[in-house]
C-alpha atoms as a PDB file:
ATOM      1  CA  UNK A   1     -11.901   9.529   9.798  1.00  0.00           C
ATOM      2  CA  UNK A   2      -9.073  11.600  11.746  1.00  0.00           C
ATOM      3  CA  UNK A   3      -5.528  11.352  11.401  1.00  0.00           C
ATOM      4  CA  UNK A   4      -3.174  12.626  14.316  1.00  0.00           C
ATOM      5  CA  UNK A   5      -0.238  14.559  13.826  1.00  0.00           C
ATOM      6  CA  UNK A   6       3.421  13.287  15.164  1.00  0.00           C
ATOM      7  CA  UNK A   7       4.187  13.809  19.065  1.00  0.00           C
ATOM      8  CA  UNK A   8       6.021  16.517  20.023  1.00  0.00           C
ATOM      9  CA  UNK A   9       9.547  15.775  19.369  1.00  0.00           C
ATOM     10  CA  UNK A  10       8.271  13.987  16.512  1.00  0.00           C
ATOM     11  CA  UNK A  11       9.949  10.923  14.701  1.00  0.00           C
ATOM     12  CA  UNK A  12      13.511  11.592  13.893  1.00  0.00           C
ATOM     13  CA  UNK A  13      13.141  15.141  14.854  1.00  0.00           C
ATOM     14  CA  UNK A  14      15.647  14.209  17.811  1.00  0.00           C
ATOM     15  CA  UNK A  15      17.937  17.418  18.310  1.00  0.00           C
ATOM     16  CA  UNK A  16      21.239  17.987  19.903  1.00  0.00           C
ATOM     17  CA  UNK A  17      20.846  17.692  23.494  1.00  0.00           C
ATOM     18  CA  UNK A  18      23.027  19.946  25.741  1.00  0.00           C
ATOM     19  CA  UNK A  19      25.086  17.304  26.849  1.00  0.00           C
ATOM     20  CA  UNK A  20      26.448  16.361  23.207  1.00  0.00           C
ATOM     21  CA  UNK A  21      28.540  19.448  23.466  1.00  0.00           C
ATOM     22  CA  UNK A  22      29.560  19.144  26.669  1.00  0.00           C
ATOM     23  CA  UNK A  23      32.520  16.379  27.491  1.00  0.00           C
ATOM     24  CA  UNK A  24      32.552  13.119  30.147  1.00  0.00           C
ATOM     25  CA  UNK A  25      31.624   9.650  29.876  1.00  0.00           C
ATOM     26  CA  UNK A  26      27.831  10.751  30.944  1.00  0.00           C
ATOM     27  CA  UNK A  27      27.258  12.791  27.549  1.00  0.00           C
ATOM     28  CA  UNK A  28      25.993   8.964  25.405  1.00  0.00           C
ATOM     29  CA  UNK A  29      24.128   7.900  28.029  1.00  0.00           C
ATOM     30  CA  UNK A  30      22.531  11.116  28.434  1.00  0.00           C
ATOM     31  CA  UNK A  31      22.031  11.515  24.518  1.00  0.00           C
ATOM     32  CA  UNK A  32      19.946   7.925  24.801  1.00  0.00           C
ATOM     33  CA  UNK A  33      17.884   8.806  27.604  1.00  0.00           C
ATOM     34  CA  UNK A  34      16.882  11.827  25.387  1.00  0.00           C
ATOM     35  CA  UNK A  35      16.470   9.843  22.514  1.00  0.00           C
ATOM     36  CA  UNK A  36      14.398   6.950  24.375  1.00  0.00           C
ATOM     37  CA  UNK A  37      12.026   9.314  25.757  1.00  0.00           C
ATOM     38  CA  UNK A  38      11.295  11.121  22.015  1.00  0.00           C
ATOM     39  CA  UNK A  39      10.851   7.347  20.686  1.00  0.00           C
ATOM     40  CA  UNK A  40       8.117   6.541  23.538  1.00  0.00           C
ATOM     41  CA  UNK A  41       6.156   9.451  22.671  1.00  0.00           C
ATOM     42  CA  UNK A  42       6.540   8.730  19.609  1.00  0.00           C
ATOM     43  CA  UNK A  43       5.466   5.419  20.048  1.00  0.00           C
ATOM     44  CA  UNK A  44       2.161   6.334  21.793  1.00  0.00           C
ATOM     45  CA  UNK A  45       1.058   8.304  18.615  1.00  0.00           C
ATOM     46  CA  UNK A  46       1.483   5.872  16.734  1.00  0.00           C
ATOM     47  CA  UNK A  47      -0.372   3.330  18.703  1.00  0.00           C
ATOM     48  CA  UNK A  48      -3.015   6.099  18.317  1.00  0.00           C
ATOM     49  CA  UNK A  49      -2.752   6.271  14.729  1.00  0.00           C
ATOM     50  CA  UNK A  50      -2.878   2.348  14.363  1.00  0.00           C
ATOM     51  CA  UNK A  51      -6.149   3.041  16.170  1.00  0.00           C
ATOM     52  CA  UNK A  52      -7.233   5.426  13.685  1.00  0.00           C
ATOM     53  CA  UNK A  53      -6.209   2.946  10.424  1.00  0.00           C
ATOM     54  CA  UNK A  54      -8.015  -0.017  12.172  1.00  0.00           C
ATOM     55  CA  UNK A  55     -11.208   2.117  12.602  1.00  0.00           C
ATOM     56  CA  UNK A  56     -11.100   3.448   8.804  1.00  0.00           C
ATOM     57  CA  UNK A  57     -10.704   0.084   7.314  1.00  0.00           C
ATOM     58  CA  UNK A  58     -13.300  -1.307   9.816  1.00  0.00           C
ATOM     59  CA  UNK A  59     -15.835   1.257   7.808  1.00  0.00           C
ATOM     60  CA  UNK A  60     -14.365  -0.042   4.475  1.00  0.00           C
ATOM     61  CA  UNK A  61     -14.817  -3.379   5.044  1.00  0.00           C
ATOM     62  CA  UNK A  62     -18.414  -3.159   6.317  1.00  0.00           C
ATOM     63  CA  UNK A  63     -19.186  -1.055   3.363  1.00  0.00           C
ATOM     64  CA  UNK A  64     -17.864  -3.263   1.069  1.00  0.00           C
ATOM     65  CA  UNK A  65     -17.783  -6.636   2.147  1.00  0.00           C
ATOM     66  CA  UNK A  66     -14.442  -7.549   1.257  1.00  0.00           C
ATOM     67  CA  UNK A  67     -13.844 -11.274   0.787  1.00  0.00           C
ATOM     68  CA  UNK A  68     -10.791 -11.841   2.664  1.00  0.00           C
ATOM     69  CA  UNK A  69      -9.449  -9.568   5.260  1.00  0.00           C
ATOM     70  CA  UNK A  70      -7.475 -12.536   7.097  1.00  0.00           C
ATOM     71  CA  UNK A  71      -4.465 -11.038   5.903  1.00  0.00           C
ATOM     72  CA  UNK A  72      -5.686  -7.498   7.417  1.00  0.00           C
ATOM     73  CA  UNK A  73      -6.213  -8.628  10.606  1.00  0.00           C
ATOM     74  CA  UNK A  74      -2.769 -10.764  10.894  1.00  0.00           C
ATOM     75  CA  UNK A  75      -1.003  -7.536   9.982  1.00  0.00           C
ATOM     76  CA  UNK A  76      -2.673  -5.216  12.900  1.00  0.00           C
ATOM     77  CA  UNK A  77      -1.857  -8.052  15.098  1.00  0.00           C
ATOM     78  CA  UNK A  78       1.813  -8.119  14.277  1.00  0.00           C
ATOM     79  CA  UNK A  79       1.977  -4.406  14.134  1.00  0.00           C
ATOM     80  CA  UNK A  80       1.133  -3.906  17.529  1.00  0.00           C
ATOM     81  CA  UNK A  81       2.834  -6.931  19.054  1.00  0.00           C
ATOM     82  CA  UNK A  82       6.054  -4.798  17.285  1.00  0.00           C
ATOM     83  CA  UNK A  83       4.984  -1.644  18.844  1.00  0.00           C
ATOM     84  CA  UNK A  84       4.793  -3.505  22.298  1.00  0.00           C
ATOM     85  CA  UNK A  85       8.047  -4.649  22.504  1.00  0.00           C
ATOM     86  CA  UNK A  86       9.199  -1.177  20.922  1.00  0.00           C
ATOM     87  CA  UNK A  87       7.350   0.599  23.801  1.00  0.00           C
ATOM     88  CA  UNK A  88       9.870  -2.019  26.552  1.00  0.00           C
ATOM     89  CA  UNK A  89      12.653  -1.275  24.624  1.00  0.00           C
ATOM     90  CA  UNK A  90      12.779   2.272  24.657  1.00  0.00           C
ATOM     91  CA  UNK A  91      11.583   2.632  28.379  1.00  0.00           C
ATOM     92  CA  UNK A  92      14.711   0.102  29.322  1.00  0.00           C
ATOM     93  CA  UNK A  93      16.871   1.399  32.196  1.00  0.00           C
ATOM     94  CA  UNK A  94      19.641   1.440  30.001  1.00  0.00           C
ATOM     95  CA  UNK A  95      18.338   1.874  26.103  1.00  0.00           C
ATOM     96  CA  UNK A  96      19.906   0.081  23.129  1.00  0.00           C
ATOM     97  CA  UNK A  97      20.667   2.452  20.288  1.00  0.00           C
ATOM     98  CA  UNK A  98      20.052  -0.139  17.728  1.00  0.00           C
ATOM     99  CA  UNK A  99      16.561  -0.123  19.480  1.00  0.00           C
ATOM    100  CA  UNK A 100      15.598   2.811  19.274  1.00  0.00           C
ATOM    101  CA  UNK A 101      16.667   3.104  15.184  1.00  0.00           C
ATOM    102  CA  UNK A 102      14.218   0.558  14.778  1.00  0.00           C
ATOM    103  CA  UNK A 103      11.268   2.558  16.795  1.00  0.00           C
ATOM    104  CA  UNK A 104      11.916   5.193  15.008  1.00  0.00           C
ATOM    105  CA  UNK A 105      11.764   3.074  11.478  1.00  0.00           C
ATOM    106  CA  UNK A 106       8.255   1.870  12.899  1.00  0.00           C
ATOM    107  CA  UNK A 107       7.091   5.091  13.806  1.00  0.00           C
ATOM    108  CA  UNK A 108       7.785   6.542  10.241  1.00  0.00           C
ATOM    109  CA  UNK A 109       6.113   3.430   8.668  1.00  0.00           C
ATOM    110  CA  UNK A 110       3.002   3.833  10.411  1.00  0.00           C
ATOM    111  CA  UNK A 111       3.261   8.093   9.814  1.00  0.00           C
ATOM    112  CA  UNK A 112       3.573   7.581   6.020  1.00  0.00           C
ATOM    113  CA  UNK A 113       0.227   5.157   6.250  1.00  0.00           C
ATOM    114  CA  UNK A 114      -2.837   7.907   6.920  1.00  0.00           C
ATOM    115  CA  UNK A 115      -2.884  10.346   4.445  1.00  0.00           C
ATOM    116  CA  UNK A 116      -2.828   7.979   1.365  1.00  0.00           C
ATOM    117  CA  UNK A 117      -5.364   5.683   2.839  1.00  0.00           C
ATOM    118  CA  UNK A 118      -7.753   8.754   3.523  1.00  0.00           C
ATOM    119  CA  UNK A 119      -6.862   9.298  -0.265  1.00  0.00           C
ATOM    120  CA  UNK A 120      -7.723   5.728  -1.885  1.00  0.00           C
ATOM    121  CA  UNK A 121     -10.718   5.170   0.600  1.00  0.00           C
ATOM    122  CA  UNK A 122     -12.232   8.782  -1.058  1.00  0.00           C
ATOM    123  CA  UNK A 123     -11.180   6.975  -4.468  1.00  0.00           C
ATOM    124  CA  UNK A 124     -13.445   3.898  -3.622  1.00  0.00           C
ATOM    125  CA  UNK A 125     -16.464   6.173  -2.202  1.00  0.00           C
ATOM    126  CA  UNK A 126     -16.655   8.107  -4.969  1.00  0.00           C
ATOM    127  CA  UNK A 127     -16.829   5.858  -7.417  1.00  0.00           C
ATOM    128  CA  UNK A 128     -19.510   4.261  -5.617  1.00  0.00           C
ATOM    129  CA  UNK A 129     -21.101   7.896  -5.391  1.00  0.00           C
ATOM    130  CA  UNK A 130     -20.516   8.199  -9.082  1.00  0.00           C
ATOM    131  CA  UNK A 131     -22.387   4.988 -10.019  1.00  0.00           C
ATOM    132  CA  UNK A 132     -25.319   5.766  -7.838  1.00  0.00           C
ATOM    133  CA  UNK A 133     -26.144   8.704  -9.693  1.00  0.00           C
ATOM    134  CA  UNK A 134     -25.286   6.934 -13.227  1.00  0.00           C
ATOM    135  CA  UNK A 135     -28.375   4.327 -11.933  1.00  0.00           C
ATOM    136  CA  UNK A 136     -29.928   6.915 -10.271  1.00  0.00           C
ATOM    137  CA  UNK A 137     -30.271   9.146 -13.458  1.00  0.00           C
ATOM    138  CA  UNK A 138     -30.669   6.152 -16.288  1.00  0.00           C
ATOM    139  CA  UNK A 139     -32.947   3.894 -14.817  1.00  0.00           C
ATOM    140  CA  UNK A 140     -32.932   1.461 -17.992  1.00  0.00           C
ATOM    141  CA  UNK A 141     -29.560   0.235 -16.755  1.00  0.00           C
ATOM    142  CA  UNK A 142     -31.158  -1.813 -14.611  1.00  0.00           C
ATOM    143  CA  UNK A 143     -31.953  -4.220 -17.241  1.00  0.00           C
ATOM    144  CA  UNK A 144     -28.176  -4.718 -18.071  1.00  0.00           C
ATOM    145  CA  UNK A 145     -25.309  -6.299 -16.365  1.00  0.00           C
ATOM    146  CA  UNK A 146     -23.792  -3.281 -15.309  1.00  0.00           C
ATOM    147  CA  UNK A 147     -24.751  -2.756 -12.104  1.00  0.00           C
ATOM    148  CA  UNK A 148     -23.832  -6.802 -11.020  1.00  0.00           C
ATOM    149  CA  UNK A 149     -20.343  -6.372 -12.415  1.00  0.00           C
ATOM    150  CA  UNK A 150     -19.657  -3.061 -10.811  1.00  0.00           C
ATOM    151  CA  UNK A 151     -20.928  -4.130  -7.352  1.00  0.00           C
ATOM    152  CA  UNK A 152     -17.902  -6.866  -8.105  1.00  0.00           C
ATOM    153  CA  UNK A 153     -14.880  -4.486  -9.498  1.00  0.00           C
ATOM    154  CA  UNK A 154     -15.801  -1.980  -6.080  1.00  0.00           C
ATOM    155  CA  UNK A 155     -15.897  -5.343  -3.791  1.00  0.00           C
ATOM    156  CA  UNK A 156     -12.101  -6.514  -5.254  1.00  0.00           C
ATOM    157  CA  UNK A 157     -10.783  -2.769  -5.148  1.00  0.00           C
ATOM    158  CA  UNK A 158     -11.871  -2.634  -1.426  1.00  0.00           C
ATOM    159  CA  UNK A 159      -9.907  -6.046  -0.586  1.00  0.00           C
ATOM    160  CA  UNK A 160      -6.807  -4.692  -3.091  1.00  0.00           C
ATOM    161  CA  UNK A 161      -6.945  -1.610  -0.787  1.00  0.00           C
ATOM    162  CA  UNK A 162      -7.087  -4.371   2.532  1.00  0.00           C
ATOM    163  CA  UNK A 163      -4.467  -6.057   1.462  1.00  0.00           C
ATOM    164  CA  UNK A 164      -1.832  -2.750   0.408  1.00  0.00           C
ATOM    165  CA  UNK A 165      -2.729  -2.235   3.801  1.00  0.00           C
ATOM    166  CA  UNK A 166      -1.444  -5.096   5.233  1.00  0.00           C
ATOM    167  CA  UNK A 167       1.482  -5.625   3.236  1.00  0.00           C
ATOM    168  CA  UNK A 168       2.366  -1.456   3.952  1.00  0.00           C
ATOM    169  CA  UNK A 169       1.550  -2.554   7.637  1.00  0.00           C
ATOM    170  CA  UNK A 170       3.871  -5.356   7.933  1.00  0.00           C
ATOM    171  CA  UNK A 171       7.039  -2.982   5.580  1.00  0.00           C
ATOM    172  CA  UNK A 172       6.686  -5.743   2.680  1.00  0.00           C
ATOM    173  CA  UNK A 173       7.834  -3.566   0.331  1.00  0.00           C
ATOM    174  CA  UNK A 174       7.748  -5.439  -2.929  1.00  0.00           C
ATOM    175  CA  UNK A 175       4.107  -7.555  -1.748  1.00  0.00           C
ATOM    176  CA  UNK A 176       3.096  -3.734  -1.122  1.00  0.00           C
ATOM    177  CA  UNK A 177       4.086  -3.009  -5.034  1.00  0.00           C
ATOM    178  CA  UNK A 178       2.267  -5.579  -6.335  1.00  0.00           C
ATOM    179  CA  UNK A 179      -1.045  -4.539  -4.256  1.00  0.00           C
ATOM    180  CA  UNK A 180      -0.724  -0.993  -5.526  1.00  0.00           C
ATOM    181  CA  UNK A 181      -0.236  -2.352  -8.964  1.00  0.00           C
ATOM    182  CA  UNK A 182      -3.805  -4.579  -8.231  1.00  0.00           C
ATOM    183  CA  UNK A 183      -5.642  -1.388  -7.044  1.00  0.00           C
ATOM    184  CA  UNK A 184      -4.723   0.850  -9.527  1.00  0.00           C
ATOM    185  CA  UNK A 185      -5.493  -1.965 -11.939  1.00  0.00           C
ATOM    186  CA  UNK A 186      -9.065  -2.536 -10.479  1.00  0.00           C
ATOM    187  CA  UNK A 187      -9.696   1.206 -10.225  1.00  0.00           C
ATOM    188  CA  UNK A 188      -9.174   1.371 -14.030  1.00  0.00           C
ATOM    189  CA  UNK A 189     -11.824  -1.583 -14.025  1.00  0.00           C
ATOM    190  CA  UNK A 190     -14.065  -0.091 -12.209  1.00  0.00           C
ATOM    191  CA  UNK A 191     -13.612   3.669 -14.416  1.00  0.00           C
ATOM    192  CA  UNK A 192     -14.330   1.575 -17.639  1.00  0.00           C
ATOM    193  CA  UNK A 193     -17.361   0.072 -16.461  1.00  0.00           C
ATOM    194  CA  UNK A 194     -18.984   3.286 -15.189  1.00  0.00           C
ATOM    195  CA  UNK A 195     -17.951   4.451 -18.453  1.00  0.00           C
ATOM    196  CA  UNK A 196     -19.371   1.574 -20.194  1.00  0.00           C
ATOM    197  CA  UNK A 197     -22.533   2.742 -18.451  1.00  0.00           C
ATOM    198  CA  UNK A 198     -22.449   6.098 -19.348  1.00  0.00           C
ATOM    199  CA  UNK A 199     -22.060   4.771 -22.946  1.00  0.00           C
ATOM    200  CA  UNK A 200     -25.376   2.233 -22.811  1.00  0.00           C
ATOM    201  CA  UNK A 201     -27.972   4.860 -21.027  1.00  0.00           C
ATOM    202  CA  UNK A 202     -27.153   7.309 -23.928  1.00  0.00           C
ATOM    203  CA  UNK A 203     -27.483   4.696 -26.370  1.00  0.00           C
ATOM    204  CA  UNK A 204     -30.597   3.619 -24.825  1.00  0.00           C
ATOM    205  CA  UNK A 205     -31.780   7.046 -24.563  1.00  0.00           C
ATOM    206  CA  UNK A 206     -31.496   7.335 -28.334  1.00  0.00           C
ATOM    207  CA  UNK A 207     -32.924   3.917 -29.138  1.00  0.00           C
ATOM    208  CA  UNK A 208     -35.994   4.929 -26.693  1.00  0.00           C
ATOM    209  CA  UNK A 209     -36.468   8.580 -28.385  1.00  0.00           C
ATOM    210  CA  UNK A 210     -36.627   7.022 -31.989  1.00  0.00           C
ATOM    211  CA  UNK A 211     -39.210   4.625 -30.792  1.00  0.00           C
ATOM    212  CA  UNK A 212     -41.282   7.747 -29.602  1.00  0.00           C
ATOM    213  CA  UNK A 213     -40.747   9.436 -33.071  1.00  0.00           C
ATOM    214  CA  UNK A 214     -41.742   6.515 -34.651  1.00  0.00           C
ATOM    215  CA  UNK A 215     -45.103   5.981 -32.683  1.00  0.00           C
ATOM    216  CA  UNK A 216     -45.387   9.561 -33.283  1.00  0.00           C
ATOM    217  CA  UNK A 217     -45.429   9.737 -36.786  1.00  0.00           C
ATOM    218  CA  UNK A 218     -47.225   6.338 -37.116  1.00  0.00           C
ATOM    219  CA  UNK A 219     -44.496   4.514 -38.692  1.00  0.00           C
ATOM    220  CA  UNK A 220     -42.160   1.267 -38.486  1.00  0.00           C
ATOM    221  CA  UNK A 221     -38.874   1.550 -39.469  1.00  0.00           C
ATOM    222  CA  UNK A 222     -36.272  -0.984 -38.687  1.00  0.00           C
ATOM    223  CA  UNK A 223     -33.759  -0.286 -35.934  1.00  0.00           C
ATOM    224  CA  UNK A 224     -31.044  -3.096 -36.946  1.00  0.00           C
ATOM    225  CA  UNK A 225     -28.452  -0.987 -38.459  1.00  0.00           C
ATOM    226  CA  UNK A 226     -28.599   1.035 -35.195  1.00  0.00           C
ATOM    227  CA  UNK A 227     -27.893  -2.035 -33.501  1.00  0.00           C
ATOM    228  CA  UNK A 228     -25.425  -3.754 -36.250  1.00  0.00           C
ATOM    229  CA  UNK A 229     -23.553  -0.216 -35.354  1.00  0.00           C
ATOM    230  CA  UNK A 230     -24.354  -0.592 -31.957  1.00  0.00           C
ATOM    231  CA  UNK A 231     -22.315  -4.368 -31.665  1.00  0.00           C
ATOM    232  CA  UNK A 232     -19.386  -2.570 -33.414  1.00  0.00           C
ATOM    233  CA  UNK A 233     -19.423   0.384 -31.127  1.00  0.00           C
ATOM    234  CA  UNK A 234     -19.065  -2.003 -28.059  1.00  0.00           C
ATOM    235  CA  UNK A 235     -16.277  -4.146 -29.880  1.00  0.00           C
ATOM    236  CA  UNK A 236     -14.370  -1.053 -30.528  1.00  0.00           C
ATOM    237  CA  UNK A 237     -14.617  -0.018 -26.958  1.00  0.00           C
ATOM    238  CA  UNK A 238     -13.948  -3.673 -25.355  1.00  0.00           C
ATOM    239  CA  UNK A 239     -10.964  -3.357 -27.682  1.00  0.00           C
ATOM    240  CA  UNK A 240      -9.651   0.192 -26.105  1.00  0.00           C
ATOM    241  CA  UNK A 241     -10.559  -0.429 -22.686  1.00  0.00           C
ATOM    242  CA  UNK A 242      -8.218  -3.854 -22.881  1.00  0.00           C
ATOM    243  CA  UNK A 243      -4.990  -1.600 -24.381  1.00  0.00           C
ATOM    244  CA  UNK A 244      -6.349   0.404 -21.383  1.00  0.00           C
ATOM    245  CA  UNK A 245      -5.543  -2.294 -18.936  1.00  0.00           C
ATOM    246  CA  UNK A 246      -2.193  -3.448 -20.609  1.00  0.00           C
ATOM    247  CA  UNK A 247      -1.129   0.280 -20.322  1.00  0.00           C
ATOM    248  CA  UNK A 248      -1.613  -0.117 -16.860  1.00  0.00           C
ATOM    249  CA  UNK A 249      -0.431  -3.563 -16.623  1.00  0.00           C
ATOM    250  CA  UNK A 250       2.898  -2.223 -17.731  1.00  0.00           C
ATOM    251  CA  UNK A 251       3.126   0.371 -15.373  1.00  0.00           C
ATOM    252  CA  UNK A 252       2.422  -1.982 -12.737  1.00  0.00           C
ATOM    253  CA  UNK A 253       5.707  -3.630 -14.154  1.00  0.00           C
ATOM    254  CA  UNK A 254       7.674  -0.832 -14.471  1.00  0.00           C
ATOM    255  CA  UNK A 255       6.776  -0.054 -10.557  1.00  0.00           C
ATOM    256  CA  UNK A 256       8.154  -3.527  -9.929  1.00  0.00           C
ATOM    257  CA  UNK A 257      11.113  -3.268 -11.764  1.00  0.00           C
ATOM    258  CA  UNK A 258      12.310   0.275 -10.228  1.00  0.00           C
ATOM    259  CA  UNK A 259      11.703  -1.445  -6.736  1.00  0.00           C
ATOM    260  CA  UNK A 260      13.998  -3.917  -7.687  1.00  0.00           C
ATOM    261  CA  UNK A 261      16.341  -1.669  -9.206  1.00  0.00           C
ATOM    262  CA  UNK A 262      16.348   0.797  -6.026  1.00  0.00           C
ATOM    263  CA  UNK A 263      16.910  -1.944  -3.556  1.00  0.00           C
ATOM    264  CA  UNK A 264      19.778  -3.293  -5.816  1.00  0.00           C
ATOM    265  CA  UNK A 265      21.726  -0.059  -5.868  1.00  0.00           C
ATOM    266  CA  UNK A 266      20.475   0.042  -1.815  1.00  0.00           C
ATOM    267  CA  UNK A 267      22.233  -3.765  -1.342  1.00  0.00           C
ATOM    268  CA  UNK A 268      24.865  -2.576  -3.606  1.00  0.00           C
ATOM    269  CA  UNK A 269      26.031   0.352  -0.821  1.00  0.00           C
ATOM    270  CA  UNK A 270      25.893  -1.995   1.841  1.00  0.00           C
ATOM    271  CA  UNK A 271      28.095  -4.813   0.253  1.00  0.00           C
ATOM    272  CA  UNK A 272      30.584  -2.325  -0.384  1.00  0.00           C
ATOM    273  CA  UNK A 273      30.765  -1.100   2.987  1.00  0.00           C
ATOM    274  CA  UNK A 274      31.395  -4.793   3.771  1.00  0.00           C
ATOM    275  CA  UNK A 275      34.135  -5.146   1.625  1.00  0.00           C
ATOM    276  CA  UNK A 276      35.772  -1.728   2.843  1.00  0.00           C
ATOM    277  CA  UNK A 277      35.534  -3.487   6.328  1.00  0.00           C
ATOM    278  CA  UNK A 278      37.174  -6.082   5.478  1.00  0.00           C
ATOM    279  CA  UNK A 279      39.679  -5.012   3.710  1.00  0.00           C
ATOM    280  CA  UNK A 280      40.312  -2.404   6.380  1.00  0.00           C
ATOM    281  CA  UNK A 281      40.702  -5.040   8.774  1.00  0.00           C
ATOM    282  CA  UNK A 282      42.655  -7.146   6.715  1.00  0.00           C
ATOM    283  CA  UNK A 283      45.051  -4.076   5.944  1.00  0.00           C
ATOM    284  CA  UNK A 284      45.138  -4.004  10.104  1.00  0.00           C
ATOM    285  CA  UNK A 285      46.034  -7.541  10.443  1.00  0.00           C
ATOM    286  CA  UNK A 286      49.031  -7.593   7.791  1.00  0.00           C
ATOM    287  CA  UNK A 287      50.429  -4.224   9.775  1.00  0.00           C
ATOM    288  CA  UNK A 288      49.984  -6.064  12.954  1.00  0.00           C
ATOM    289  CA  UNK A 289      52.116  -9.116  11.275  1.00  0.00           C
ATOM    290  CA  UNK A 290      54.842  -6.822  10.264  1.00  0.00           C
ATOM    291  CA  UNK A 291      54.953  -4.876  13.204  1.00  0.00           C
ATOM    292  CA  UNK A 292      55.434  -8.346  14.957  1.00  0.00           C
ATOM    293  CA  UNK A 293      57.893  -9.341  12.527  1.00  0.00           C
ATOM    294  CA  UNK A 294      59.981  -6.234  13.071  1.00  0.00           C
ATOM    295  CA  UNK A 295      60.058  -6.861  16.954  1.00  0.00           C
ATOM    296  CA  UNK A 296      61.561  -9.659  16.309  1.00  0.00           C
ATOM    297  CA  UNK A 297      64.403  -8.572  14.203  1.00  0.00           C
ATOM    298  CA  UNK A 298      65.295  -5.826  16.934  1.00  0.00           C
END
């Protein structure tokens, strides 16, 4: 799985051309020229790196089987019907500005997608890795649940991770909150079941070694307060892994919340702005009335 870099030139990183400096009607056009050929370069990468996201989550979703990916596949589909039109915009004979702020906008989208997706898909393998070897080295769990319910905590964290994706994909910002809050919630799902595992093969192992001993010595001793304790132990457990997931569950709010919050304040900016306009231009208007007025009087 290999992520590319940004283009030369890369997204934003537009400097001053010569021309800024210099004077003539010819300077803006030449500054958008400049400017549209940085955004089609930067463009192609990140058709390239759309490439590159497609292919990872191709791998992810055969691994895994994710049940629905319909939402994946919409979002690719939209993305590069986007980058399309992006690509005719900035290669237009005569560029729009407003244009190419929204290539660039797409280009940093898609540059801000690799790296973390790299990150959560080495999340999901090793905790498939991890479980291996827990089966792998306790065979006995294979007489328990724990291998059915992990197989379906690692298939719902691979769709979670499908559908951040998409949502991250299509810049839904707050649908993109509320997957992140889903994976990190089914990651802690799947961490408390390989944990629960851990927990039964040692208990297990113990059970099975006091069975030797007592073969051993040629005696029967009764192994229900082992497993009286046993039922307790597991209640206790259940009981911590669920203030486990309400920790987590209130995170996942708080996330939600300071979204909110942030995009308040960011609304907040631009109303003001429209009320300075206004005002402005009704300031402009009333000075326009007087100045009539006062040619009037003259």
């Amino acid at each position: 799985m290999v992520t590319l870099g940004l283009a030369a030139g890369g997204c934003g990183n537009h400097g001053a051309p010569p021309s800024e400096h210099s004077g003539g009607a010819a300077a803006p056009s030449a500054r958008l020229a400049q400017q549209a050929a940085g955004a089609a370069r930067n463009l192609e990468w990140a058709g390239a790196t759309l490439d590159n996201i497609e292919k990872d989550l191709a791998g992810v979703v055969e691994k895994y089987k994710p049940s629905d990916t319909g939402s994946l596949s919409s979002a690719f589909q939209t993305a590069r019907a986007k980058l399309d039109n992006l690509k005719k915009m900035a290669k237009a004979s005569e560029p729009d500005a407003g244009d190419l702020a929204a290539a660039i906008d797409f280009t940093k989208n898609v540059a801000s997608l690799p790296q973390p997706l790299l990150d959560r898909i080495g999340d999901l393998d090793g905790k498939q890795e991890t479980y291996h070897d827990l089966m792998s080295d306790n065979p006995s769990l294979t007489n328990t649940d724990i291998g059915k319910r992990f197989d379906g905590a690692l298939q719902l964290l691979a769709g979670d991770l499908a559908r951040l994706t998409a949502c991250q994909l299509e810049e839904k910002p707050n649908e993109a909150c509320e997957a992140e809050g889903e994976w990190n919630l089914q990651g802690t799902r799947c961490d408390q079941i390989i944990d629960e595992g851990r927990d039964e093969a040692a208990y297990l192992a113990r059970k099975e070694e006091l069975n030797k001993n007592m073969r051993e010595a040629g005696k029967t001793v009764s192994l229900r307060p082992l497993e009286s304790a046993r039922q307790q132990a597991r209640a206790a457990k259940r009981r911590q892994q669920e203030a486990a997931l309400a920790k987590q569950k209130l995170a996942n709010q708080i996330s939600a919340l300071n979204l909110q919050n942030q995009q308040l304040d960011e609304n907040a900016g631009k109303l003001q702005e429209a009320v300075d306009q206004a005002s402005a231009a009704c300031d402009q208007a009333q000075e326009k009335i007087q100045q009539a007025i006062d040619r009037e009087d003259e």
